[in-house]
ModelCIF file with pLDDT and N, C-alpha, C, O atoms, coordinates in Angstrom:
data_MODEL
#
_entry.id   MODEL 
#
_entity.id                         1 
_entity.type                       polymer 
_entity.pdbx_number_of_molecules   1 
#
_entity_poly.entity_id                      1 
_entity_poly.type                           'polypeptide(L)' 
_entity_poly.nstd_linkage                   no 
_entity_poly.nstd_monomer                   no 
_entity_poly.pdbx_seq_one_letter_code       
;(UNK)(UNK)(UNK)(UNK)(UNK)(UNK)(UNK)(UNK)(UNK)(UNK)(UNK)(UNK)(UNK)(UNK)(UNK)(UNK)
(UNK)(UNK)(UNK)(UNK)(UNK)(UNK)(UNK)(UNK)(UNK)(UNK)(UNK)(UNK)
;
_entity_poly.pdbx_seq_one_letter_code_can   XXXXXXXXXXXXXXXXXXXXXXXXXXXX 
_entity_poly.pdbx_strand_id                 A 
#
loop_
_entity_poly_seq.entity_id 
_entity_poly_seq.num 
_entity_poly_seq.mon_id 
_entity_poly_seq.hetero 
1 1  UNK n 
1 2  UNK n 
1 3  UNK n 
1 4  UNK n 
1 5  UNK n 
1 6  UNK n 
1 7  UNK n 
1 8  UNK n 
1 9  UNK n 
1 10 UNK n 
1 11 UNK n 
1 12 UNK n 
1 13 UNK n 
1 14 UNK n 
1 15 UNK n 
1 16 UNK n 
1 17 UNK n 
1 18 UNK n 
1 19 UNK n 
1 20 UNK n 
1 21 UNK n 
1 22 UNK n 
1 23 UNK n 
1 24 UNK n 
1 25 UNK n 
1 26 UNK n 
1 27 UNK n 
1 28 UNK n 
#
_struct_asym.id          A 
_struct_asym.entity_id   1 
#
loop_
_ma_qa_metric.id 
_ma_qa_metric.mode 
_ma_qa_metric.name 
_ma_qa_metric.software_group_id 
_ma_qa_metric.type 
1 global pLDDT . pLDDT 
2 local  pLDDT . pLDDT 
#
_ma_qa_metric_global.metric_id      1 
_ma_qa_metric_global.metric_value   95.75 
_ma_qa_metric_global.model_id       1 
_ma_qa_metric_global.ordinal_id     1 
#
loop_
_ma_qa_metric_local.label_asym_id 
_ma_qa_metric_local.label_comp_id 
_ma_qa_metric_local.label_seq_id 
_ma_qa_metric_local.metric_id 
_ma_qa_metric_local.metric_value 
_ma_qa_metric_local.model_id 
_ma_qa_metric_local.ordinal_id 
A UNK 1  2 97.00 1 1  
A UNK 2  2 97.00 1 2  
A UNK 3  2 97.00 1 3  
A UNK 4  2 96.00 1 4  
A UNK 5  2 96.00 1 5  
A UNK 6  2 95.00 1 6  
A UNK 7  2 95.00 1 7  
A UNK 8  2 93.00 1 8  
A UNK 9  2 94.00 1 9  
A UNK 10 2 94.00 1 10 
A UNK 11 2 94.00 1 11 
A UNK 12 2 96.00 1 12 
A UNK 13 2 95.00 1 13 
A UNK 14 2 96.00 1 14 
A UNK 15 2 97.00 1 15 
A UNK 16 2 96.00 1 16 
A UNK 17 2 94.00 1 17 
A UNK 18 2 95.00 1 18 
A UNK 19 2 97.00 1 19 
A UNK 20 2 96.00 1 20 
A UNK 21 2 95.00 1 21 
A UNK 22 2 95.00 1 22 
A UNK 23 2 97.00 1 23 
A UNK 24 2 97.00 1 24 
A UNK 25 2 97.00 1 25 
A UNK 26 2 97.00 1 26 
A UNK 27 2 97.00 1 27 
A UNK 28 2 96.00 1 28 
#
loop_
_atom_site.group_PDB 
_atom_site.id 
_atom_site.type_symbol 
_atom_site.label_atom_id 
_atom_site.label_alt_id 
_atom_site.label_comp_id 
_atom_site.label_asym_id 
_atom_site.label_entity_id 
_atom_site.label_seq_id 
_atom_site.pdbx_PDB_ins_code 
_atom_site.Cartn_x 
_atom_site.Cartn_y 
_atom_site.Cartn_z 
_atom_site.occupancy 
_atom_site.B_iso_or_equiv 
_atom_site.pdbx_formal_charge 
_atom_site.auth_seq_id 
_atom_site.auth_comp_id 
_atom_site.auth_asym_id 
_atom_site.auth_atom_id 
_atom_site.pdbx_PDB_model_num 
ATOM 1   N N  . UNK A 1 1  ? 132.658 118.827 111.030 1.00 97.00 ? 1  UNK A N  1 
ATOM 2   C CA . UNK A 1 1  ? 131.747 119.959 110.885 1.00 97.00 ? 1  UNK A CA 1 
ATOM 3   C C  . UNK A 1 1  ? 130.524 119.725 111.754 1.00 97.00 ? 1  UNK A C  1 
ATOM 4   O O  . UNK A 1 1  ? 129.852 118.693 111.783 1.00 97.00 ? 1  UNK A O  1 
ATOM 5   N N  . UNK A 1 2  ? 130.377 120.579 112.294 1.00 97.00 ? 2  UNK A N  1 
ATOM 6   C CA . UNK A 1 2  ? 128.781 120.604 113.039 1.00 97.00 ? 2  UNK A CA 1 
ATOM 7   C C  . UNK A 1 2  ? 127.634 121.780 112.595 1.00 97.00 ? 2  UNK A C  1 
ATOM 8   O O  . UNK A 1 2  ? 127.832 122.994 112.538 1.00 97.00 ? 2  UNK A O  1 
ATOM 9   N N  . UNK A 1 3  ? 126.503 121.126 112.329 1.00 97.00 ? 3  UNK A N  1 
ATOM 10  C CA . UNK A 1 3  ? 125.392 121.641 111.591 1.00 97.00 ? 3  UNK A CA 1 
ATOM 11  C C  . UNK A 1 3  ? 124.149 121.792 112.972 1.00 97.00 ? 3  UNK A C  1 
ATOM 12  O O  . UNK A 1 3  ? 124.098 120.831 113.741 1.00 97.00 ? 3  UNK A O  1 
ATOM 13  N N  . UNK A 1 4  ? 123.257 122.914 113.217 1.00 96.00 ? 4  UNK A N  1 
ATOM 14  C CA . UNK A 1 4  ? 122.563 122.868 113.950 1.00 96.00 ? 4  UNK A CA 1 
ATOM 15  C C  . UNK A 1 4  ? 120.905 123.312 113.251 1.00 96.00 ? 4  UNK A C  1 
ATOM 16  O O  . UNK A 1 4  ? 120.622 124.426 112.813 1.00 96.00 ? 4  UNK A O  1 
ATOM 17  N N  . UNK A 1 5  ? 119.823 121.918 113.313 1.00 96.00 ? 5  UNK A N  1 
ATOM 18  C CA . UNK A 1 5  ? 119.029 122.033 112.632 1.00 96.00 ? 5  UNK A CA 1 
ATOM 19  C C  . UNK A 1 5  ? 117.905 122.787 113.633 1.00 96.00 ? 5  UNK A C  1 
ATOM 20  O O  . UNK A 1 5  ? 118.410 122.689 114.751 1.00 96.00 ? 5  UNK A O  1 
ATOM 21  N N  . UNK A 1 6  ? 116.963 123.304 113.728 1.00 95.00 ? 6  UNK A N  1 
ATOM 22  C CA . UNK A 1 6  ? 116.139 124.473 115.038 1.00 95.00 ? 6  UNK A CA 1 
ATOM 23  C C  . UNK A 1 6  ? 114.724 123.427 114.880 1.00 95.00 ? 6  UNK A C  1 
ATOM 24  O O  . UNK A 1 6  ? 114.083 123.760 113.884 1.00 95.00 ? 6  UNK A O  1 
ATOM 25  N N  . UNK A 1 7  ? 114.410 122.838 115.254 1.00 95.00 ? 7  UNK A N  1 
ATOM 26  C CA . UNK A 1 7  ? 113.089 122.635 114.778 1.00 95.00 ? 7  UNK A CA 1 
ATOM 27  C C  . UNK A 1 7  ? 111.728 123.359 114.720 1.00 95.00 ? 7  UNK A C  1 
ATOM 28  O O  . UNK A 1 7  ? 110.705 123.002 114.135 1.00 95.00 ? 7  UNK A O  1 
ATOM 29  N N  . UNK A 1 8  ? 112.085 125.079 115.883 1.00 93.00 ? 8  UNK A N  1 
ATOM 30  C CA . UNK A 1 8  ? 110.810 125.996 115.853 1.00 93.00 ? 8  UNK A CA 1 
ATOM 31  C C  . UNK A 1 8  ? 111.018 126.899 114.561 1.00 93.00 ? 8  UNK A C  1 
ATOM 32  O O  . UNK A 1 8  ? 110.116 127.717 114.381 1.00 93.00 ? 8  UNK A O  1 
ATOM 33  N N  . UNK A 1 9  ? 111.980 126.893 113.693 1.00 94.00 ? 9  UNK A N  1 
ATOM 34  C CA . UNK A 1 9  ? 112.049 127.734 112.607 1.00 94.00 ? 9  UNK A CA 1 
ATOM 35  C C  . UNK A 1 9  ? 112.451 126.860 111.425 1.00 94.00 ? 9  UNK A C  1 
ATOM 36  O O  . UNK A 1 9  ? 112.359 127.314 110.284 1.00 94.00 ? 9  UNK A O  1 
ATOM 37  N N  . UNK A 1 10 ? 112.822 125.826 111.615 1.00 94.00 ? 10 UNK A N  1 
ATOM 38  C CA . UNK A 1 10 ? 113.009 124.930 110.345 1.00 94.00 ? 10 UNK A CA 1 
ATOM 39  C C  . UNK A 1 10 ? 114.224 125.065 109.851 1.00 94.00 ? 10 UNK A C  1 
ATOM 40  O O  . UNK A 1 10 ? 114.087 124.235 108.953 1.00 94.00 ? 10 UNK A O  1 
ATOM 41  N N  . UNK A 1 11 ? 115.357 125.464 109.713 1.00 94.00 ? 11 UNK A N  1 
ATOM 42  C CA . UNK A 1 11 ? 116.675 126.332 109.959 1.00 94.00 ? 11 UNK A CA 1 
ATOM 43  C C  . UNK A 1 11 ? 117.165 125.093 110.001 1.00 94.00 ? 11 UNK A C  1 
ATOM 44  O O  . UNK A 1 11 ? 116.821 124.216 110.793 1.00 94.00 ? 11 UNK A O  1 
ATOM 45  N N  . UNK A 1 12 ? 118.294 124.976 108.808 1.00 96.00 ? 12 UNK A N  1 
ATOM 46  C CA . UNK A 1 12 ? 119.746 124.354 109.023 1.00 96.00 ? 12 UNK A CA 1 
ATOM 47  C C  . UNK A 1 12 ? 120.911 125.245 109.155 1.00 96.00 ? 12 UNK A C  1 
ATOM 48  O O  . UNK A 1 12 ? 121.123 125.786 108.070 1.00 96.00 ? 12 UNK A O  1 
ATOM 49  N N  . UNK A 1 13 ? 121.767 125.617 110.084 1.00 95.00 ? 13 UNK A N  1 
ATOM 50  C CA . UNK A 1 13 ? 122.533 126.460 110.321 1.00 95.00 ? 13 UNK A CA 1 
ATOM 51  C C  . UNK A 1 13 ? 123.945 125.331 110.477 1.00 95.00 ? 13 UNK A C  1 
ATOM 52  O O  . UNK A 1 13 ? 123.857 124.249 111.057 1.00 95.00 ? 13 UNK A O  1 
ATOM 53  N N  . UNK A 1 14 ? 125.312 125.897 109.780 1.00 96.00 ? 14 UNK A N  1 
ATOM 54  C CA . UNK A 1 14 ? 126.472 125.379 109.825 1.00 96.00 ? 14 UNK A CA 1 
ATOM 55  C C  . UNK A 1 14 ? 127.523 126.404 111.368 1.00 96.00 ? 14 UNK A C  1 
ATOM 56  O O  . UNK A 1 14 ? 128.124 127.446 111.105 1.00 96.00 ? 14 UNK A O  1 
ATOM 57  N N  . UNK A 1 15 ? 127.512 126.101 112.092 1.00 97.00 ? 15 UNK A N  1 
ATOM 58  C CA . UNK A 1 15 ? 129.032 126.424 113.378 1.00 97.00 ? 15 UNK A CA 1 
ATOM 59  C C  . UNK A 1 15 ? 130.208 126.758 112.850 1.00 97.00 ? 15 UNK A C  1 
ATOM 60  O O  . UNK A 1 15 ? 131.020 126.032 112.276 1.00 97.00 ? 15 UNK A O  1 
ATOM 61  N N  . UNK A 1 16 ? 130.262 128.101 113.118 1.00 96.00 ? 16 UNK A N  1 
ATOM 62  C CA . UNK A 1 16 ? 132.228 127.483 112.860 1.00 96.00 ? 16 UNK A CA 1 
ATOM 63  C C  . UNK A 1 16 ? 132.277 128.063 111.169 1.00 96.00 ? 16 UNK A C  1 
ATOM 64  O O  . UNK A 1 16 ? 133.474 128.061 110.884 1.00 96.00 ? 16 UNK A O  1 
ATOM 65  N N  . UNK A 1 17 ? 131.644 128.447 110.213 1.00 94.00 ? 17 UNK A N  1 
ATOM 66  C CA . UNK A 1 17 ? 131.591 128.270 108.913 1.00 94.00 ? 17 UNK A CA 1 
ATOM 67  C C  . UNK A 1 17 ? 132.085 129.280 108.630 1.00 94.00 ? 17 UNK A C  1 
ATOM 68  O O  . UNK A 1 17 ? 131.466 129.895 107.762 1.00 94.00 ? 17 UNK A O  1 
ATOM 69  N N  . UNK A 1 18 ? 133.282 129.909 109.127 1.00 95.00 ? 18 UNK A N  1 
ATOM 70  C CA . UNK A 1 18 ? 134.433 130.722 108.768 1.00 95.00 ? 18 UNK A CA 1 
ATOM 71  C C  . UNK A 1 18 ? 135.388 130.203 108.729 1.00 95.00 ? 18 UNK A C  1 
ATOM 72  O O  . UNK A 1 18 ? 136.273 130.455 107.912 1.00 95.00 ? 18 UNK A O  1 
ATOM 73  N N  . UNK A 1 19 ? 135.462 129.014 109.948 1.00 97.00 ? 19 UNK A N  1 
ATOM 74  C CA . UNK A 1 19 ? 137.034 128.067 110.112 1.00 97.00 ? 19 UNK A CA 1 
ATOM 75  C C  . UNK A 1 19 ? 136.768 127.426 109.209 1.00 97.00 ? 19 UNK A C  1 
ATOM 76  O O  . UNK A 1 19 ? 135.687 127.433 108.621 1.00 97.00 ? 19 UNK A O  1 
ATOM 77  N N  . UNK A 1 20 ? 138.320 126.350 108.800 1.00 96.00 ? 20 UNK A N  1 
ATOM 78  C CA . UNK A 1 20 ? 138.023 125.464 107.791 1.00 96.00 ? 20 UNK A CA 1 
ATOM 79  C C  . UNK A 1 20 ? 137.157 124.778 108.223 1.00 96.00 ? 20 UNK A C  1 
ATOM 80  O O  . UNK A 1 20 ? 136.362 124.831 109.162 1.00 96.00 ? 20 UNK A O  1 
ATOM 81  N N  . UNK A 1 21 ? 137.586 123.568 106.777 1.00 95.00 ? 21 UNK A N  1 
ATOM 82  C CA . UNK A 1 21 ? 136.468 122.651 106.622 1.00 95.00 ? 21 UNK A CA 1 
ATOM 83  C C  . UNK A 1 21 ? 136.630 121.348 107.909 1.00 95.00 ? 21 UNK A C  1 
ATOM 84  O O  . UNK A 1 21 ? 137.662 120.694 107.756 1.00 95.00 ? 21 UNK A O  1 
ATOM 85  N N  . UNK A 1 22 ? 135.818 120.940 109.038 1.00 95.00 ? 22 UNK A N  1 
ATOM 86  C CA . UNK A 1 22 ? 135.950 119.793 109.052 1.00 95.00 ? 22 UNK A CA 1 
ATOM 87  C C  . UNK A 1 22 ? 137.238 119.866 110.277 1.00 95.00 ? 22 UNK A C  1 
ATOM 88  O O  . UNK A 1 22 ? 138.051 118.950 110.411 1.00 95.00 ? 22 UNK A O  1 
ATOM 89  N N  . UNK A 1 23 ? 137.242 120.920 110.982 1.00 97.00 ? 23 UNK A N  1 
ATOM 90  C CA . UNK A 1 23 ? 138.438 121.583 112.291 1.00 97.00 ? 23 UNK A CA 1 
ATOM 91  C C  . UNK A 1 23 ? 137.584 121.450 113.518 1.00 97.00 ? 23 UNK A C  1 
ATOM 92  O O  . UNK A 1 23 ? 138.215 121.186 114.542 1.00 97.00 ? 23 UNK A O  1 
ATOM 93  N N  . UNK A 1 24 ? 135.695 121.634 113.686 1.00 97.00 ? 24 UNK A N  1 
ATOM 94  C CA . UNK A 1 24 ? 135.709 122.251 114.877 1.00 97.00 ? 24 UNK A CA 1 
ATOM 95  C C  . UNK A 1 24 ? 136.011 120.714 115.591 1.00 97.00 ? 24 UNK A C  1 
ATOM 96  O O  . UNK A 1 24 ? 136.342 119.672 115.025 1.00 97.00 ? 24 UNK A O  1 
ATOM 97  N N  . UNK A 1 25 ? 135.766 120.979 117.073 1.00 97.00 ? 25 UNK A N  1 
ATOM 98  C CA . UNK A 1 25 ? 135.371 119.501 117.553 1.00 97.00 ? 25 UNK A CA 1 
ATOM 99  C C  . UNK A 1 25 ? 134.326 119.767 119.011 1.00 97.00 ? 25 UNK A C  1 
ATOM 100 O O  . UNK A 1 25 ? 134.245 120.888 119.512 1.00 97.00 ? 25 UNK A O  1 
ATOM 101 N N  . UNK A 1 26 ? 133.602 118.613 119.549 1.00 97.00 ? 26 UNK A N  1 
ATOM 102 C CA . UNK A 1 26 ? 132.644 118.560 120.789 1.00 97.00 ? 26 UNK A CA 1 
ATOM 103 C C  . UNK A 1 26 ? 132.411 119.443 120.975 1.00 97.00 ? 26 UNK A C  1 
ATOM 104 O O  . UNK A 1 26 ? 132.647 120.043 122.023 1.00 97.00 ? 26 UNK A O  1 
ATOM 105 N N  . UNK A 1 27 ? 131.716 119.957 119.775 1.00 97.00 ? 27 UNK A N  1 
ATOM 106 C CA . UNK A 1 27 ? 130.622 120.816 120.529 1.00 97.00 ? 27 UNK A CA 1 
ATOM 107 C C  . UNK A 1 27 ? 129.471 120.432 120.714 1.00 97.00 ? 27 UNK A C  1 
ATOM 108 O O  . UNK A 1 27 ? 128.925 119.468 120.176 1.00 97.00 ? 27 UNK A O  1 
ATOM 109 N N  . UNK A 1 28 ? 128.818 121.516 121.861 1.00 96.00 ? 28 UNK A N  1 
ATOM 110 C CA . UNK A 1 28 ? 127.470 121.514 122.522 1.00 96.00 ? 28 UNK A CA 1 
ATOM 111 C C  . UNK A 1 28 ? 126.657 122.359 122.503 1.00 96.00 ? 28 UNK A C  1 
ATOM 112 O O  . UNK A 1 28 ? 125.592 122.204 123.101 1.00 96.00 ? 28 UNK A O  1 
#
């Protein structure tokens, strides 16, 4: 799973969080 945290809004956002759990891979 890849999680993308923003640091100008404070924001934890999850990628992908329609596909299963624990599928995506290398992302950038």
């Amino acid at each position: 799973d890849f999680w993308v945290y923003d640091f100008d809004t404070k924001e934890l956002k999850q990628l992908g969080k329609d596909f299963p759990s624990s599928s995506l891979m290398f992302a950038k």
